[in-house]
N, C-alpha and C. Protein backbone atom coordinates (compact mmCIF):
# COMPACT_ATOMS: atom_id res chain seq x y z
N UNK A 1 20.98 19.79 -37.94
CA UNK A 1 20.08 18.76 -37.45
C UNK A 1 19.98 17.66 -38.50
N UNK A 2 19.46 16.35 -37.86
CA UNK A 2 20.02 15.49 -39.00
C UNK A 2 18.32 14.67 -39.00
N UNK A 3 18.03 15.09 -40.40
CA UNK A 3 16.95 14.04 -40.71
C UNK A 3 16.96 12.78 -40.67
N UNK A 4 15.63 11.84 -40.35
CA UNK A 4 15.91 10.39 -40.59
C UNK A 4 14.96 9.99 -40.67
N UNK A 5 14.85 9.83 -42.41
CA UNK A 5 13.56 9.49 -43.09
C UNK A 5 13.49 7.74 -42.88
N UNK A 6 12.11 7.39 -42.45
CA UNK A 6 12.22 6.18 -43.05
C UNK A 6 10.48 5.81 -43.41
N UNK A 7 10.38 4.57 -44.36
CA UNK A 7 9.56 4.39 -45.26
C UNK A 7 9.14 3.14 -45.21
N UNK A 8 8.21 2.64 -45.37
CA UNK A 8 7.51 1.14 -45.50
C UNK A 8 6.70 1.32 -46.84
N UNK A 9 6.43 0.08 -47.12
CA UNK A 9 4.84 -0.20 -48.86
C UNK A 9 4.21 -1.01 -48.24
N UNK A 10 3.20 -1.10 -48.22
CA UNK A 10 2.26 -2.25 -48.02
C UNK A 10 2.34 -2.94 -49.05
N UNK A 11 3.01 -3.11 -50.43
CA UNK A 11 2.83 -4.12 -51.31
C UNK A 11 3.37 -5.26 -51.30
N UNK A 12 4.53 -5.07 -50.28
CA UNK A 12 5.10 -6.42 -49.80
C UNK A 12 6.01 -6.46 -48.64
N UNK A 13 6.56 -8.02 -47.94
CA UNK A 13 7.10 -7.92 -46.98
C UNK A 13 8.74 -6.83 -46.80
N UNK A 14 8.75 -5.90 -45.76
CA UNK A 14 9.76 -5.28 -46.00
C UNK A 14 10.93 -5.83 -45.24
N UNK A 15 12.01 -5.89 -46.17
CA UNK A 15 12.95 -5.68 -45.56
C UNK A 15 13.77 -5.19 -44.51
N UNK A 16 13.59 -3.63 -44.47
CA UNK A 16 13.77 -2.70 -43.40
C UNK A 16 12.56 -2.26 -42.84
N UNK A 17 12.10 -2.81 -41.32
CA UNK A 17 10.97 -2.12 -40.53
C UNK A 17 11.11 -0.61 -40.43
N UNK A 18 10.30 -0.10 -40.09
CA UNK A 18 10.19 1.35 -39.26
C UNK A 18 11.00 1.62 -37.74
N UNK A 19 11.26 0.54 -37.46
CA UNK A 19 12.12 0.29 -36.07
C UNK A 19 13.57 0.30 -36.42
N UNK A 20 13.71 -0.71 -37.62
CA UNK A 20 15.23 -0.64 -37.71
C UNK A 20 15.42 0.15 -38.37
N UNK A 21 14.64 0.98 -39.29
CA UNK A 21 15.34 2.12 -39.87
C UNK A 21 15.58 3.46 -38.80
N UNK A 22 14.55 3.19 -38.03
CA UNK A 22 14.91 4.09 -37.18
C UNK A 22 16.00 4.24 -36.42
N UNK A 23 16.49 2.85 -36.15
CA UNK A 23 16.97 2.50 -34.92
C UNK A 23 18.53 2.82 -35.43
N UNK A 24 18.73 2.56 -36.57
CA UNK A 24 19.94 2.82 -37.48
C UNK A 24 19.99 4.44 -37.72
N UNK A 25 19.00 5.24 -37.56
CA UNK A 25 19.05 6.73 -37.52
C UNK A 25 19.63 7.15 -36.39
N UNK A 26 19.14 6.79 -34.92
CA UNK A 26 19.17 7.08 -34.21
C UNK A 26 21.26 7.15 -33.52
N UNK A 27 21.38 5.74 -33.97
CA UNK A 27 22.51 5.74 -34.25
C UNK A 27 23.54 6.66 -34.50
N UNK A 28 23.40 6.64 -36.10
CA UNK A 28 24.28 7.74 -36.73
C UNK A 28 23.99 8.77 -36.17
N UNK A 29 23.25 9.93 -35.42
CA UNK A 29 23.17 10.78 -35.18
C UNK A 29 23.97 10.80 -33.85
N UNK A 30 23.84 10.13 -32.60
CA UNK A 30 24.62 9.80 -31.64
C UNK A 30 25.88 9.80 -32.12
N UNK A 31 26.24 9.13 -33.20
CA UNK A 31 27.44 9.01 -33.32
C UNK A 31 28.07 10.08 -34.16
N UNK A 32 27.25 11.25 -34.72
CA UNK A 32 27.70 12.58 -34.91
C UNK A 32 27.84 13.35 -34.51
N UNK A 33 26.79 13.31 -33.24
CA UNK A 33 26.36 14.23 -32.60
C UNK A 33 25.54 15.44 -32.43
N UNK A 34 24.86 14.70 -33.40
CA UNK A 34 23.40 15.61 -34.34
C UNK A 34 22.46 15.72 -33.03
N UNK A 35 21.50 16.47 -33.23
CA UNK A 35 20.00 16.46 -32.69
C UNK A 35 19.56 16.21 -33.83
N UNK A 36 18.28 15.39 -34.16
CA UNK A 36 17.88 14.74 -34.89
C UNK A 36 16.08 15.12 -34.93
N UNK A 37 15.64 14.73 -36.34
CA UNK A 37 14.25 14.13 -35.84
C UNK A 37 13.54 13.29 -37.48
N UNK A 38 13.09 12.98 -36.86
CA UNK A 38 12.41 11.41 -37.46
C UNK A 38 11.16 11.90 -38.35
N UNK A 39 11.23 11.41 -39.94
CA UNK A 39 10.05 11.99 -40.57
C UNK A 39 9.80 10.43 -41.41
N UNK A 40 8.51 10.00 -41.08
CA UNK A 40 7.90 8.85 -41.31
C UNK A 40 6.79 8.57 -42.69
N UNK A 41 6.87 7.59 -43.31
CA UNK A 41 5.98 7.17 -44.37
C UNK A 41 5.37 5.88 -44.47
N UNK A 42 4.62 5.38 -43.66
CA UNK A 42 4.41 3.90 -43.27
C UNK A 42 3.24 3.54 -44.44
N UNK A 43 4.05 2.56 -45.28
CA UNK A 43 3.10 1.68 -46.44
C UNK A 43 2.75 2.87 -47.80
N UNK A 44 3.55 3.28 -47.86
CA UNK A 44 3.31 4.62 -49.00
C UNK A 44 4.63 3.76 -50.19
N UNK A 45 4.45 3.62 -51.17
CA UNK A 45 4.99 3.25 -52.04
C UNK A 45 6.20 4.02 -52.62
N UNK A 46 7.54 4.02 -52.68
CA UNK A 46 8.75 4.47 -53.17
C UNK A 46 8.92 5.38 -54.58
N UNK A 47 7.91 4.94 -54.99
CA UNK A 47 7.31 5.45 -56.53
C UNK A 47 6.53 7.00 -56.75
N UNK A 48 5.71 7.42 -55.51
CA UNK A 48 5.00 8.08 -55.06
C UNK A 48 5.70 9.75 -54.75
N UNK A 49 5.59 10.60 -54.66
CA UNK A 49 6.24 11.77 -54.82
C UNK A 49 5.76 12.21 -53.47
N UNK A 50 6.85 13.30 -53.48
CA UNK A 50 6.07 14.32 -52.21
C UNK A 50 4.74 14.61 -51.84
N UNK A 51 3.93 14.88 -52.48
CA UNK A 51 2.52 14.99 -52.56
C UNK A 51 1.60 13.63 -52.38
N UNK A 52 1.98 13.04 -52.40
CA UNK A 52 1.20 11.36 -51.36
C UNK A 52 2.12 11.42 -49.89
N UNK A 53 3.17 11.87 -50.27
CA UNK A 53 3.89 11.01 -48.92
C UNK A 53 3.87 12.24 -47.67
N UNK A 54 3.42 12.37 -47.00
CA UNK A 54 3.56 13.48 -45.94
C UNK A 54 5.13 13.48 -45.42
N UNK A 55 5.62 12.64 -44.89
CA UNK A 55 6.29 12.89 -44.22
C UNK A 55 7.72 13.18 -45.23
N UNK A 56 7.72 12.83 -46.27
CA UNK A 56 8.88 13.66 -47.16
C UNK A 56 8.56 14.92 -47.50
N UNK A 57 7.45 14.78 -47.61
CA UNK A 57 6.92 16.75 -48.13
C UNK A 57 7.57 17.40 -46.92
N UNK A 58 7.45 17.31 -45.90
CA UNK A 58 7.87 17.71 -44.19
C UNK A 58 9.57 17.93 -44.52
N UNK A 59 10.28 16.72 -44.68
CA UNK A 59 11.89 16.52 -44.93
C UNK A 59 11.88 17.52 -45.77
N UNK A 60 11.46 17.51 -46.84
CA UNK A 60 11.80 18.50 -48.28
C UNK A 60 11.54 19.97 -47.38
N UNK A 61 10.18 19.92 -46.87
CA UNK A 61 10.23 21.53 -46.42
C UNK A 61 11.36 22.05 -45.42
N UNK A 62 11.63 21.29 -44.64
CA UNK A 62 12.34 21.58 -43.55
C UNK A 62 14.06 21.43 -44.06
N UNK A 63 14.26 20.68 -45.19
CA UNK A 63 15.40 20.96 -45.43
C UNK A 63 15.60 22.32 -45.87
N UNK A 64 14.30 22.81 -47.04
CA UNK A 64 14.18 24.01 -48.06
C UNK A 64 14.59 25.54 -46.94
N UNK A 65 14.16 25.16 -45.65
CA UNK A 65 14.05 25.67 -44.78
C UNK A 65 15.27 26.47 -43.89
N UNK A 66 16.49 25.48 -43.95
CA UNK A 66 17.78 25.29 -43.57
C UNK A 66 17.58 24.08 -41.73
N UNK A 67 16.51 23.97 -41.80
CA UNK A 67 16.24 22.84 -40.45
C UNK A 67 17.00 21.41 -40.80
N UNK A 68 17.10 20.82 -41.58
CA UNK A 68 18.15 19.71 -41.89
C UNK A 68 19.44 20.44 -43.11
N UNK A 69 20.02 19.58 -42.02
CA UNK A 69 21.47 19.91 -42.83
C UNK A 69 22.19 18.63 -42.77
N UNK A 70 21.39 17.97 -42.92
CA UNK A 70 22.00 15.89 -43.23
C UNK A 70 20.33 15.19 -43.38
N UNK A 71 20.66 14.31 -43.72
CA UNK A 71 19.58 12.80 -43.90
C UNK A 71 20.47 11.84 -44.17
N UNK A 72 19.46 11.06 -42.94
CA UNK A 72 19.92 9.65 -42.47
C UNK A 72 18.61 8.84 -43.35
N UNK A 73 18.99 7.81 -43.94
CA UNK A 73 17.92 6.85 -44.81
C UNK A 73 18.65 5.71 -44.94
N UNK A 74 17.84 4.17 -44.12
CA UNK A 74 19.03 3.08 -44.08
C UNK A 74 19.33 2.72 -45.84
N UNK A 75 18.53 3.19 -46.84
CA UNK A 75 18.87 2.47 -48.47
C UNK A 75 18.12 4.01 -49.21
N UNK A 76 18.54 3.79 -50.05
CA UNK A 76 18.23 4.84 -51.18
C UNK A 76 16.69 4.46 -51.40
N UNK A 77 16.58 3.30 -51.61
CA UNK A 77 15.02 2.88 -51.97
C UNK A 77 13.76 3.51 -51.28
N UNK A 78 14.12 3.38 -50.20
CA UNK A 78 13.43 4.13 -48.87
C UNK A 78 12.89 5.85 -49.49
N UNK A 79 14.01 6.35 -49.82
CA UNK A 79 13.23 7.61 -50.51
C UNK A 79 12.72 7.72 -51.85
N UNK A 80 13.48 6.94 -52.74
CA UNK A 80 12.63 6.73 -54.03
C UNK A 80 12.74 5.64 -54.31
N UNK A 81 11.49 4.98 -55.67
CA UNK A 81 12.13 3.74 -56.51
C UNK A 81 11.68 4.62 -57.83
N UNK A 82 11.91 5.80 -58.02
CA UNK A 82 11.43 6.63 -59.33
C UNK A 82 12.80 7.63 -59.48
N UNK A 83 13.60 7.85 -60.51
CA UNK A 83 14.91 8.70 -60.39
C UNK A 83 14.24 10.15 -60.28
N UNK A 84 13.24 10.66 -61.31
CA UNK A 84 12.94 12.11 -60.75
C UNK A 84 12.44 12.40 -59.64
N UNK A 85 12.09 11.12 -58.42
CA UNK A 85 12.03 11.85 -57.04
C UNK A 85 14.10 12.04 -56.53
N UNK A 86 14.22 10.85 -57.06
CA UNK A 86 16.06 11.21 -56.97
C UNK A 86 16.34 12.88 -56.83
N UNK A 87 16.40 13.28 -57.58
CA UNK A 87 16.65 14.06 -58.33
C UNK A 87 16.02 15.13 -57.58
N UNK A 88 15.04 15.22 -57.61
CA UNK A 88 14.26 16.56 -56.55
C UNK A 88 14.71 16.48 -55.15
N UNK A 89 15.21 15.17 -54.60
CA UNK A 89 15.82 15.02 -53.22
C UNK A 89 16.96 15.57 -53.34
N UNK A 90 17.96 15.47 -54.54
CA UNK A 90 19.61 15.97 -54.46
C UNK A 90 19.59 17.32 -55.14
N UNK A 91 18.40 18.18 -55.36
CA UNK A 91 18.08 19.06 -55.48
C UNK A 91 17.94 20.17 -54.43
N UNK A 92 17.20 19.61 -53.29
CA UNK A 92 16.76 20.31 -52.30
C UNK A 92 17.68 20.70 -51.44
């Protein structure tokens, strides 16, 4: 199943909406042929770890889990702007 995290900050205008990141998930999975599902962080800051962000704590569990076995994320930024969340993501 293929995760597809996506993320907003309220600290400034974003680049990638919640629509088009989605919409770009939705995508790639069609075009893998995944069943999919969508784990959300609207205005939570990139900086912020599992423990603020619900909906990565969710991704992380459900990967830990064997429930994802891919993630879809339209930019790296989207899951971190801190390398030791990096790092705990290419961990999991």
């Amino acid at each position: 199943m293929l995760g597809i995290y996506c993320r907003t900050s309220k600290s400034r205008e974003e680049k990638y909406t919640l629509e088009t990141q989605k919409a770009g998930g939705l995508k790639c999975a069609s075009k893998l042929g995944l069943d999919y599902y969508i784990y959300e962080d609207d205005g939570i800051s990139g900086t912020k770890d599992e423990n603020s962000r619900a909906g990565l704590a969710l991704l992380f569990s459900d990967m830990k889990k064997g429930r994802i076995t891919a993630v879809y994320c339209i930019d790296q930024s989207r899951i971190e702007r801190d390398t030791d969340i990096w790092q705990v993501f290419s961990l999991k």
